[in-house]
N, C-alpha and C. Protein backbone atom coordinates (compact mmCIF):
# COMPACT_ATOMS: atom_id res chain seq x y z
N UNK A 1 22.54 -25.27 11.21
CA UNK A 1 21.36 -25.21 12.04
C UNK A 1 20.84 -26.64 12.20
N UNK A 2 20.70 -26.75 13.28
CA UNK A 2 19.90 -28.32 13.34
C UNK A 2 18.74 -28.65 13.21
N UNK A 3 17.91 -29.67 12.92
CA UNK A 3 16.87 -30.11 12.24
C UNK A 3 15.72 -29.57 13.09
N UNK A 4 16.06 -29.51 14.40
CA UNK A 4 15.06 -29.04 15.77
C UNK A 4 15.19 -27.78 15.41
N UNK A 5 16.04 -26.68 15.26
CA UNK A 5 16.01 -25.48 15.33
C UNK A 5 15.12 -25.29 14.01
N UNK A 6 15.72 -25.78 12.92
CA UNK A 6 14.97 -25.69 11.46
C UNK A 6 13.49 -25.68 11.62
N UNK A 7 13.18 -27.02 12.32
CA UNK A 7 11.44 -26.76 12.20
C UNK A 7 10.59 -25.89 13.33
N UNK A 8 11.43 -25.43 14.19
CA UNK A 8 11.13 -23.98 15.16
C UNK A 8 11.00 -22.91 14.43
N UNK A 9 12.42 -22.39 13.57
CA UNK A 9 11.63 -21.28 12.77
C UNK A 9 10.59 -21.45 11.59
N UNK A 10 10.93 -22.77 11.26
CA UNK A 10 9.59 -23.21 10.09
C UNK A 10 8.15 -23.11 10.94
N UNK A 11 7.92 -23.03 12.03
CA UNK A 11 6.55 -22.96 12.47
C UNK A 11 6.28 -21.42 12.86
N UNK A 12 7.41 -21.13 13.14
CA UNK A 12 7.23 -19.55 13.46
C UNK A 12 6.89 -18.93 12.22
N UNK A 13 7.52 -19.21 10.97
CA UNK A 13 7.14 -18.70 9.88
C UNK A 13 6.23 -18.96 9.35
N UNK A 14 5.42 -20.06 9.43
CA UNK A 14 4.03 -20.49 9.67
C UNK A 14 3.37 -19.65 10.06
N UNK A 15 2.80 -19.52 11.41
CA UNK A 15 2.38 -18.83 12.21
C UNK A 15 2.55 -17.47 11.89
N UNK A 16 3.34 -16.94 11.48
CA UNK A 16 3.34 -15.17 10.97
C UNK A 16 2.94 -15.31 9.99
N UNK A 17 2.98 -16.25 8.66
CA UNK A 17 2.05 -16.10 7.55
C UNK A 17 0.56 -16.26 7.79
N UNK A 18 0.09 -17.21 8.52
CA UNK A 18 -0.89 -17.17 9.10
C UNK A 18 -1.82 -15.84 9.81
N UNK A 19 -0.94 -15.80 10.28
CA UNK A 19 -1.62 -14.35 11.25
C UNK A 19 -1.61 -13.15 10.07
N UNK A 20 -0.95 -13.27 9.28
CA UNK A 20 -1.16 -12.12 8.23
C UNK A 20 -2.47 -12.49 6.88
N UNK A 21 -2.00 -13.68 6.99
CA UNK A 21 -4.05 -13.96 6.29
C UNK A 21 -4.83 -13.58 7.10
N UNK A 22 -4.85 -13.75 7.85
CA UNK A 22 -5.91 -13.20 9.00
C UNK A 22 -5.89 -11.64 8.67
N UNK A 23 -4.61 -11.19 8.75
CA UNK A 23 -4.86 -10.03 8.73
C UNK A 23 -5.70 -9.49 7.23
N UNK A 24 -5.54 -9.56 6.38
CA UNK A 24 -5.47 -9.66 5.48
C UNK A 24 -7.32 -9.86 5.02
N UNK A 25 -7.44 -11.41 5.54
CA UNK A 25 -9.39 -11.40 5.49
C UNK A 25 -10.14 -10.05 6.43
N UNK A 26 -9.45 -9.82 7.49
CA UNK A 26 -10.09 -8.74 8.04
C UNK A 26 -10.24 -7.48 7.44
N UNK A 27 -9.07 -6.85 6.85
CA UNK A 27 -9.12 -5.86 5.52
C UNK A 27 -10.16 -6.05 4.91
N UNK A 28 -9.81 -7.22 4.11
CA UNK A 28 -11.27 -7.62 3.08
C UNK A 28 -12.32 -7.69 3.31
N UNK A 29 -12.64 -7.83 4.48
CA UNK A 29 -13.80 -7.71 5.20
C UNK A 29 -14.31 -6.24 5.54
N UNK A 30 -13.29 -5.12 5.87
CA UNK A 30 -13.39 -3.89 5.99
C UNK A 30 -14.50 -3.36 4.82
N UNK A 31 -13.57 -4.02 3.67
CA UNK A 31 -13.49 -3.48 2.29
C UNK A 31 -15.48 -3.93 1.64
N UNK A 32 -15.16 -4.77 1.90
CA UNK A 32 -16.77 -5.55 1.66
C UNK A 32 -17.65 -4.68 2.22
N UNK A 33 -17.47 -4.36 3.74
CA UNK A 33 -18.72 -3.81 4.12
C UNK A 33 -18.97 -2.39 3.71
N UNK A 34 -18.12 -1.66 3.11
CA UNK A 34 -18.54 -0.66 2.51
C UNK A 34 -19.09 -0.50 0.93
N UNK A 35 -19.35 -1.63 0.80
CA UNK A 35 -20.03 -1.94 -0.32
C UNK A 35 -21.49 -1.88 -0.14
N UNK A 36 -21.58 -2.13 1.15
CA UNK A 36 -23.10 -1.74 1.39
C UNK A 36 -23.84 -0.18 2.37
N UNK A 37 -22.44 0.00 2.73
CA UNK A 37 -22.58 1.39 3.61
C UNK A 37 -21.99 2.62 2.76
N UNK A 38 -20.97 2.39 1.52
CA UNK A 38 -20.32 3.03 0.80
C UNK A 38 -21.54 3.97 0.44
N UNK A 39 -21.06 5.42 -0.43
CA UNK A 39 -21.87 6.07 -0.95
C UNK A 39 -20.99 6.92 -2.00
N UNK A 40 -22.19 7.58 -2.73
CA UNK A 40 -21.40 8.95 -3.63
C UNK A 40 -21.22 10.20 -3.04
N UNK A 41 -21.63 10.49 -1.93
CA UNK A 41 -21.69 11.69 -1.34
C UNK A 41 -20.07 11.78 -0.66
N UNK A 42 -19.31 10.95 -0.91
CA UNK A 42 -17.54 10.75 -0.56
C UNK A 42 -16.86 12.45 -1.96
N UNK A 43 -17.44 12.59 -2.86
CA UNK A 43 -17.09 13.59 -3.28
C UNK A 43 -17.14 14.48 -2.80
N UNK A 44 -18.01 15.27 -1.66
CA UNK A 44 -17.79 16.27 -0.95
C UNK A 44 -16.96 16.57 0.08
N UNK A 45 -17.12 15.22 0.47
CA UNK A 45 -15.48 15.13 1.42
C UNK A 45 -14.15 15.23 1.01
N UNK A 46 -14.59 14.77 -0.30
CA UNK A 46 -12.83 14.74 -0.63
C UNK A 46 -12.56 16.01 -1.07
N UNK A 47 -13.39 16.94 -1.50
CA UNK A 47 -13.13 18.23 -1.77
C UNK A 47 -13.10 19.10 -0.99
N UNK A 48 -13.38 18.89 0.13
CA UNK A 48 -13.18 19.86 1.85
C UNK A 48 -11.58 19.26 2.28
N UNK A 49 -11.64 17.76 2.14
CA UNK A 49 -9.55 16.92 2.33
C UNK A 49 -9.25 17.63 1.85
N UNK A 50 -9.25 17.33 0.01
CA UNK A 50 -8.36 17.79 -0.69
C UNK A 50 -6.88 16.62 -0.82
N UNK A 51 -5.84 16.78 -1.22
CA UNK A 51 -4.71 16.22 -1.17
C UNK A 51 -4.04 16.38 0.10
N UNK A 52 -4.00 16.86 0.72
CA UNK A 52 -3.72 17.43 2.11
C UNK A 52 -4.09 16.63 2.79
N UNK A 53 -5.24 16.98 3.45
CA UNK A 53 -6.25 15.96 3.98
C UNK A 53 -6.05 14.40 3.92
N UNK A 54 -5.93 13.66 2.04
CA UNK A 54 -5.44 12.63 2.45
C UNK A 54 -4.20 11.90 2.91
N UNK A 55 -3.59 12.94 2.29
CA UNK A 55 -1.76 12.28 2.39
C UNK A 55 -1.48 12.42 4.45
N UNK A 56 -2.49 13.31 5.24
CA UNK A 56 -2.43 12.97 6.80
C UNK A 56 -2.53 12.29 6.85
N UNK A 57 -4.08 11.63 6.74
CA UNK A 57 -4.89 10.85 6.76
C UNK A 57 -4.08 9.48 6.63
N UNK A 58 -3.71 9.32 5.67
CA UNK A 58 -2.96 7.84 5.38
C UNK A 58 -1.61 7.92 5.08
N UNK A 59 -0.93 8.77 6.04
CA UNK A 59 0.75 9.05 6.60
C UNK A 59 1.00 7.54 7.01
N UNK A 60 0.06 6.66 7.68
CA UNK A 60 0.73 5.95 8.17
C UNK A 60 0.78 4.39 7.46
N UNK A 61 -0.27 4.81 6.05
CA UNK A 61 0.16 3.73 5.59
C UNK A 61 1.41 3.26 4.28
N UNK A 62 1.12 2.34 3.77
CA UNK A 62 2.60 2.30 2.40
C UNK A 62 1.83 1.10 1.44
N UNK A 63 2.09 1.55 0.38
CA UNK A 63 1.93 0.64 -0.80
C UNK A 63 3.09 0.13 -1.50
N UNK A 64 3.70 -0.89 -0.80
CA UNK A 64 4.74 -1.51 -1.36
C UNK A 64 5.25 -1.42 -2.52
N UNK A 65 6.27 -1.07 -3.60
CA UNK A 65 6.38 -1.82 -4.36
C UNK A 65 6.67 -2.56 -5.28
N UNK A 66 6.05 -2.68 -6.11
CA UNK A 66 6.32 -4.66 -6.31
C UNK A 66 7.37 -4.96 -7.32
N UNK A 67 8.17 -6.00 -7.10
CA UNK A 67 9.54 -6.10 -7.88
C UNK A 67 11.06 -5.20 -7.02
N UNK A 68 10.38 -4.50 -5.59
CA UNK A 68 11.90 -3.86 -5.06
C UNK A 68 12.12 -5.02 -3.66
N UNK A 69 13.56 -4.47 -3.78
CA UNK A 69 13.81 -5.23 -2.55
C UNK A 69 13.56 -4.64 -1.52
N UNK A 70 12.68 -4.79 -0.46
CA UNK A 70 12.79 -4.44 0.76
C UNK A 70 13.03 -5.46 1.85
N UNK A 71 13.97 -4.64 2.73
CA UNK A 71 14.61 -5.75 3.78
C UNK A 71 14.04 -5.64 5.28
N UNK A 72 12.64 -5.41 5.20
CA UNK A 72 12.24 -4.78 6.23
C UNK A 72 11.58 -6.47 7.06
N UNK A 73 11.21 -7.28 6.40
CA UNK A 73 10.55 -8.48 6.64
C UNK A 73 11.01 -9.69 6.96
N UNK A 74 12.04 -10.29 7.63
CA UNK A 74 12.20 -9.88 8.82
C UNK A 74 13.55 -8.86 9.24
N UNK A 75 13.97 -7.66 9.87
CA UNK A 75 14.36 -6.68 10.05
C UNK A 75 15.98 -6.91 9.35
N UNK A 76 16.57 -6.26 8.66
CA UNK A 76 18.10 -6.66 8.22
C UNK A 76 18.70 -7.64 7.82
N UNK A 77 17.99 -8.86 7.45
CA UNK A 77 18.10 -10.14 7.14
C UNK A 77 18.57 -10.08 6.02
N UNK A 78 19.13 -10.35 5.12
CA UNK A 78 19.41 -10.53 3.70
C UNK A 78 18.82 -12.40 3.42
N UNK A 79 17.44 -11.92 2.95
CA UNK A 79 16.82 -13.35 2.86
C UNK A 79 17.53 -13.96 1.81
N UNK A 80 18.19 -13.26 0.81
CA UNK A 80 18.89 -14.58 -0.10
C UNK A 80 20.36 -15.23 0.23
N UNK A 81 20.68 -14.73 1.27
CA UNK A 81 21.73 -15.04 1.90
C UNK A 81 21.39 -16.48 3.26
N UNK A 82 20.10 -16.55 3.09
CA UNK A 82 19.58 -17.32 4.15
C UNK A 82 19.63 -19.08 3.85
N UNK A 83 20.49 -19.75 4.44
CA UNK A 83 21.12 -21.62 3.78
C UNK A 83 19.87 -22.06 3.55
N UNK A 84 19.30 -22.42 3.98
CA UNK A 84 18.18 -23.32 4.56
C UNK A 84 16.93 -22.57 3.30
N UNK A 85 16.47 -23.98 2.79
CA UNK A 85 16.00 -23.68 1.41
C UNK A 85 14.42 -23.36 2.02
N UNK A 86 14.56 -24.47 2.44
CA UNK A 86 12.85 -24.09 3.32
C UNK A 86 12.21 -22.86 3.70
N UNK A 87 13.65 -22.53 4.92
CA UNK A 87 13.47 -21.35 5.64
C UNK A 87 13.37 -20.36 4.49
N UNK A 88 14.52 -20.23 3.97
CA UNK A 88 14.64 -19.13 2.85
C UNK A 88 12.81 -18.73 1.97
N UNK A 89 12.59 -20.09 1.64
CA UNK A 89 11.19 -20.09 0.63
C UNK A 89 9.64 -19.14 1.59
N UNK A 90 10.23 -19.53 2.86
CA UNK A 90 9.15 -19.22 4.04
C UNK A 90 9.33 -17.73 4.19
N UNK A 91 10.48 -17.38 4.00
CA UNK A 91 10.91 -16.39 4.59
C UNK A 91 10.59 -15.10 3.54
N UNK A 92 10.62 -15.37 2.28
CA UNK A 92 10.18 -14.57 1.04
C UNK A 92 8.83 -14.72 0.90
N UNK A 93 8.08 -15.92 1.45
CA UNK A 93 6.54 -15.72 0.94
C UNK A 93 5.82 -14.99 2.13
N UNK A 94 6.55 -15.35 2.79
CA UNK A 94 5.86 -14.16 4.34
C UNK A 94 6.27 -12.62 3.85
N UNK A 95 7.42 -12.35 3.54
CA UNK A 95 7.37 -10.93 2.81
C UNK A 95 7.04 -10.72 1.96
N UNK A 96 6.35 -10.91 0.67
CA UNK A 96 5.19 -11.22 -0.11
C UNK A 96 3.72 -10.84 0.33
N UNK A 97 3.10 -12.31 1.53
CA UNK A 97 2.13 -11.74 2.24
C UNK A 97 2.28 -10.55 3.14
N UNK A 98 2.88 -10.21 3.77
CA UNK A 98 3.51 -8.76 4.15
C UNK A 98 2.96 -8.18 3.41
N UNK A 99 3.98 -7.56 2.42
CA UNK A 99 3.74 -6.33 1.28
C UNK A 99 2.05 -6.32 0.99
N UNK A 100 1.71 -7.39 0.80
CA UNK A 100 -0.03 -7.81 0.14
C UNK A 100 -0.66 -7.02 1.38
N UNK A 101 -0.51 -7.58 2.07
CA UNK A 101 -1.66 -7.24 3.43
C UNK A 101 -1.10 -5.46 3.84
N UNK A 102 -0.17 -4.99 3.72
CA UNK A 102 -0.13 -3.70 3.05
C UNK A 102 -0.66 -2.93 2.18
N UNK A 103 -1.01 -3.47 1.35
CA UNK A 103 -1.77 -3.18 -0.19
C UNK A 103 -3.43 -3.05 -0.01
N UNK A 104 -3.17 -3.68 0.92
CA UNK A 104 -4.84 -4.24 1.14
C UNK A 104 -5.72 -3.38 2.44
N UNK A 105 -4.29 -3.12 3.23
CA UNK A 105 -4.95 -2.32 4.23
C UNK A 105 -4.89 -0.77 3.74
N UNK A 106 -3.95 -0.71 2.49
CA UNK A 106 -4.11 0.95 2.50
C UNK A 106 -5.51 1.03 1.78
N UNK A 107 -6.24 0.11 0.80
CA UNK A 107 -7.36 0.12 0.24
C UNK A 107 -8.40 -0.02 1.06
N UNK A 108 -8.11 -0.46 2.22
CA UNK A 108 -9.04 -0.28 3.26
C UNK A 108 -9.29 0.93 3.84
N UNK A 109 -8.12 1.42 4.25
CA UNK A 109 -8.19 2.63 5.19
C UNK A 109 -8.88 3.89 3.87
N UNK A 110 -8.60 3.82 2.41
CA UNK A 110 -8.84 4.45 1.83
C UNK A 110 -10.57 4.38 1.42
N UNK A 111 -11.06 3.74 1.38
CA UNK A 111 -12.32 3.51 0.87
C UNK A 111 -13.01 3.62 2.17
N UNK A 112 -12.74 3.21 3.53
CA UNK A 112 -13.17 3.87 4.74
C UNK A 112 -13.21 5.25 4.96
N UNK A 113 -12.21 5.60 4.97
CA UNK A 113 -11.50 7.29 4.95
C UNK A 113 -12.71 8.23 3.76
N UNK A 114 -12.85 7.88 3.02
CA UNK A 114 -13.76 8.50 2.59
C UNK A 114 -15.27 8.03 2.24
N UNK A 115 -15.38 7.05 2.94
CA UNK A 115 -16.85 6.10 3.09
C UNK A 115 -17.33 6.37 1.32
N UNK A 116 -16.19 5.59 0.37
CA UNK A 116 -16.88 5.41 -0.78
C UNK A 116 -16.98 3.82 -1.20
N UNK A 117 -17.70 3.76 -2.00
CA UNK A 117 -18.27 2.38 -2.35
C UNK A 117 -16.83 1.74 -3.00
N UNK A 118 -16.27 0.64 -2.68
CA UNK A 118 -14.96 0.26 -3.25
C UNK A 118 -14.78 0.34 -4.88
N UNK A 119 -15.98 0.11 -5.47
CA UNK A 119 -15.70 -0.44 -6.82
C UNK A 119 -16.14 1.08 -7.61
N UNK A 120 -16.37 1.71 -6.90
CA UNK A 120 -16.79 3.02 -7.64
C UNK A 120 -15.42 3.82 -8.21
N UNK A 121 -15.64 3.51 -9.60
CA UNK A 121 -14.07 4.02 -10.62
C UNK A 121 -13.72 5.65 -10.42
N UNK A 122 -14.68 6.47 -9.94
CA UNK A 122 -13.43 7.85 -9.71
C UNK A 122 -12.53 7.31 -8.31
N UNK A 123 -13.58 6.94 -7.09
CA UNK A 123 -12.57 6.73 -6.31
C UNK A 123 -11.86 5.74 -6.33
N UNK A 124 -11.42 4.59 -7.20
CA UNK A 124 -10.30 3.83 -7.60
C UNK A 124 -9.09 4.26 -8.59
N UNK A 125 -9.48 5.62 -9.11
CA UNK A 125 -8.83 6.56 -9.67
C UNK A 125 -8.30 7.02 -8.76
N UNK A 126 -8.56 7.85 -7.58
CA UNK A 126 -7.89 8.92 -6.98
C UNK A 126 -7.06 7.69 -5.94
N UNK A 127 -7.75 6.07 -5.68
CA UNK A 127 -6.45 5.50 -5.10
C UNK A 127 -5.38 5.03 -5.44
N UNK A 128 -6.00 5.37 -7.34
CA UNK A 128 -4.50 4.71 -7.58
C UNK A 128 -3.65 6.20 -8.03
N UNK A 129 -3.75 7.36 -8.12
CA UNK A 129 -3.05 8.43 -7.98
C UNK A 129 -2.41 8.60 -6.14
N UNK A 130 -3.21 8.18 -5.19
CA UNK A 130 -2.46 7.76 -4.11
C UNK A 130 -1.06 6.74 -4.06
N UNK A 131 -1.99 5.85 -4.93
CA UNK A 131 -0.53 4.88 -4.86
C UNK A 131 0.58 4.91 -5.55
N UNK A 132 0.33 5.64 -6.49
CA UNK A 132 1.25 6.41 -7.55
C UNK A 132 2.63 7.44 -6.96
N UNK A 133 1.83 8.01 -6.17
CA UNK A 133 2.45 8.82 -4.95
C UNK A 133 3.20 8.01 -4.04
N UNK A 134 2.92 7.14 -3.54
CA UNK A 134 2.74 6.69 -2.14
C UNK A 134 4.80 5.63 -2.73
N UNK A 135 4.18 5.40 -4.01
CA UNK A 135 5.93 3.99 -4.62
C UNK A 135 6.72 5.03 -5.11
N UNK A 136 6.24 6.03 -5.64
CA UNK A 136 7.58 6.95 -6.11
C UNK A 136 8.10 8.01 -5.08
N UNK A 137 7.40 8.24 -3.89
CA UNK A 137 8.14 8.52 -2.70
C UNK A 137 8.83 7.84 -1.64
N UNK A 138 8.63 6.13 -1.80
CA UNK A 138 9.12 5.24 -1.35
C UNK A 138 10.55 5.17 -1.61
N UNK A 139 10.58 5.28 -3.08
CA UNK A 139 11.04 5.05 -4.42
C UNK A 139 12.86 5.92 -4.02
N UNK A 140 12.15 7.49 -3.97
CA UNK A 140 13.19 8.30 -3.98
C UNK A 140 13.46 8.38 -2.35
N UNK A 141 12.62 8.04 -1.16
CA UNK A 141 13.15 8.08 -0.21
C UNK A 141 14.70 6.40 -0.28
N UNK A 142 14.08 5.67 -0.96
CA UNK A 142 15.18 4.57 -1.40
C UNK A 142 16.67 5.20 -1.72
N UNK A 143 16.14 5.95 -2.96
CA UNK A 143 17.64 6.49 -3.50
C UNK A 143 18.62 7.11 -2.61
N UNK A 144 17.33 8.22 -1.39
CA UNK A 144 18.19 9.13 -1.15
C UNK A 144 19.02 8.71 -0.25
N UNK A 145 18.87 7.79 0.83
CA UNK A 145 19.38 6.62 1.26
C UNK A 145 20.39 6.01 0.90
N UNK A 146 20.70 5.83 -0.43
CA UNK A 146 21.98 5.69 -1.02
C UNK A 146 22.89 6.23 -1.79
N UNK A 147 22.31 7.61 -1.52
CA UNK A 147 23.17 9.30 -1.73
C UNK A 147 22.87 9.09 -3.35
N UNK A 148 22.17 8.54 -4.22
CA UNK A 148 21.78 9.01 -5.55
C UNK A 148 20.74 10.00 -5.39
N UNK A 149 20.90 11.35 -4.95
CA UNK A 149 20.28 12.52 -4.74
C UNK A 149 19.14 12.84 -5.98
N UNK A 150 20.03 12.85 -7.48
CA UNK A 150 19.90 13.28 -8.41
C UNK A 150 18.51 12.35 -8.88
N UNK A 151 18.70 11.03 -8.70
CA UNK A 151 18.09 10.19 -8.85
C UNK A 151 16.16 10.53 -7.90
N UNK A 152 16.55 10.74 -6.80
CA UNK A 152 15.69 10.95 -5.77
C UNK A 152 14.98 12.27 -5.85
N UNK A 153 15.66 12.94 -6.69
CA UNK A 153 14.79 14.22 -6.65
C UNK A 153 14.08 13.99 -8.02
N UNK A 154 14.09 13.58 -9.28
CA UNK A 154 13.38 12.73 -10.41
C UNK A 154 12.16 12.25 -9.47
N UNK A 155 12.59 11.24 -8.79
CA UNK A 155 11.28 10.28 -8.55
C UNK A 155 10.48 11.02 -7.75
N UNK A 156 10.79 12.23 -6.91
CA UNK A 156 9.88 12.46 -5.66
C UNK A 156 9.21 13.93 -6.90
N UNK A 157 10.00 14.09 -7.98
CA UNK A 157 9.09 15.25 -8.47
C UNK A 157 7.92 14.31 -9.71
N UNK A 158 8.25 12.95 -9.65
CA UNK A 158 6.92 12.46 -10.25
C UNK A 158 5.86 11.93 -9.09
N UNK A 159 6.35 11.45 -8.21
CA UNK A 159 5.32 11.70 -6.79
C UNK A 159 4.59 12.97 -6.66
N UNK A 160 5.24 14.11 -6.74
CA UNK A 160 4.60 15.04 -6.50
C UNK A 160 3.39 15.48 -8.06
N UNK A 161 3.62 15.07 -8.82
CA UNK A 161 2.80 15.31 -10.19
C UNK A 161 1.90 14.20 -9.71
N UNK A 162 1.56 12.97 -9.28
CA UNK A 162 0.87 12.13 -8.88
C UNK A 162 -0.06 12.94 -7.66
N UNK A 163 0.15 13.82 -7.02
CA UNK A 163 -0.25 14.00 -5.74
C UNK A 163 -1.14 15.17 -6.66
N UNK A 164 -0.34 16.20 -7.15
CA UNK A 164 -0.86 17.18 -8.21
C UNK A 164 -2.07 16.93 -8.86
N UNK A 165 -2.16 15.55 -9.49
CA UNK A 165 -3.26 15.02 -10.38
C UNK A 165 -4.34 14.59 -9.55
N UNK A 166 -4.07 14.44 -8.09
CA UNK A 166 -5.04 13.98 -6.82
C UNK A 166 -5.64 14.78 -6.38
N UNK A 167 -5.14 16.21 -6.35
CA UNK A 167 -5.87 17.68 -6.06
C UNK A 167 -6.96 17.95 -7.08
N UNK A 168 -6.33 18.02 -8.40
CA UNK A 168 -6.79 18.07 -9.28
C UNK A 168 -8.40 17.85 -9.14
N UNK A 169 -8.74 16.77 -9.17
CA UNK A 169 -9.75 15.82 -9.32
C UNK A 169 -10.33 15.19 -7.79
N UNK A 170 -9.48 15.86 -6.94
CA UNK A 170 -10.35 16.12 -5.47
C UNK A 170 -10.73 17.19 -5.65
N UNK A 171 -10.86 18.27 -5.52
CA UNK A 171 -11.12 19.64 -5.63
C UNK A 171 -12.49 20.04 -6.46
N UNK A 172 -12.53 19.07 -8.06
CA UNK A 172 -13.18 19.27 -8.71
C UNK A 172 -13.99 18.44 -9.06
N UNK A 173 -15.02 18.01 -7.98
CA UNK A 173 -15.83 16.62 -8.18
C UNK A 173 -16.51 16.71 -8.83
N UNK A 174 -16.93 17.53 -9.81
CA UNK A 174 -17.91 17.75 -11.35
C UNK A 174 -17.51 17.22 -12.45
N UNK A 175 -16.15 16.69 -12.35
CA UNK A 175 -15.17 16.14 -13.17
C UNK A 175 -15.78 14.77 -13.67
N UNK A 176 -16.05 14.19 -12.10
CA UNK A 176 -16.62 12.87 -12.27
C UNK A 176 -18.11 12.45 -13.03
N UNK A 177 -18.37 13.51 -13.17
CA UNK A 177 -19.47 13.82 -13.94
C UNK A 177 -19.65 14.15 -15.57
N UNK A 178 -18.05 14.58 -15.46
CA UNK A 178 -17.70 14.59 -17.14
C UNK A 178 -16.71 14.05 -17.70
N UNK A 179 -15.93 13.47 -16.73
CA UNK A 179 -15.00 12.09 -17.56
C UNK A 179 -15.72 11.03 -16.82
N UNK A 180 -16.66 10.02 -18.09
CA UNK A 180 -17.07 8.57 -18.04
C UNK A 180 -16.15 7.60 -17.26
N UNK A 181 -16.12 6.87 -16.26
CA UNK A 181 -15.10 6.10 -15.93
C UNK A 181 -15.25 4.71 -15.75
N UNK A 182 -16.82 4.57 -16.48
CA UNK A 182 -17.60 3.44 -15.86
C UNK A 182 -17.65 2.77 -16.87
């Protein structure tokens, strides 16, 4: 690759890390303002959702995660196969910020979705039983993908005990009232 082409995709890769901080402060910004609009009255909602309710609700998002390979960033690439040390380094920290600004928007959409105060520990409980769900169905949709069936049906029946434990404690918002979480 020549030195002109090199610093073309080095700015492009720029520029998409860029635009994903952006993305990224705007989340956080989501996230902030329900710190002041947030409330406790998100327990009644979540018990009319239910588990149901949220897993629609946030069908469309994903919680990366962290330590797998995904080759989704940029599409089929095998980034360690990529010469160019630069590019290569650019090319993994943009899928990095990726995955992050993933992470960040499902905590958004989640603490919106049920207009609760971010830092309030049942509902950082029930997001991280979301996200619990959300990597071990990732997880076994991975396997099944590479015909380890056996493998894939393990992980999607601890997804489903994750989703189980989300009903649980949606359903029964008196709970929060008798396990301390604070």
């Amino acid at each position: 690759m020549k030195k002109k082409e090199q610093q073309q995709v080095l700015a492009i890769l720029k520029g998409a890390i860029n635009n994903s901080r952006k993305e990224q402060d705007a989340y956080i910004g989501r996230i902030a303002a329900l710190k002041v609009k947030g409330n406790s009255d998100y327990l009644k909602k979540l018990s009319s959702m239910g588990w149901n309710g949220i897993a629609e609700a946030m069908a469309d998002e994903r919680y990366p995660a962290k330590d797998q390979d995904y080759d989704e960033n940029p599409n089929s690439i095998k980034v360690d196969l990529i010469e160019n040390f630069d590019i290569r380094c650019s090319t993994n920290f943009l899928n990095e910020i990726v995955e992050h600004t993933c992470r960040i928007k499902s905590r958004a959409r989640f603490v919106e979705l049920l207009c609760a105060q971010p830092e309030d520990p049942y509902a950082s409980m029930l997001y991280g039983f979301w996200v619990k769900h959300n990597v071990y169905s990732q997880l076994a949709l991975e396997q099944t993908e590479e015909g380890n069936t056996n493998k894939a049906d393990t992980l999607m029946q601890v997804a489903n005990a994750w989703s189980g434990a989300f009903e649980v404690f949606a359903i029964c918002p008196k709970l929060s009232e008798i396990i301390p979480l604070k």
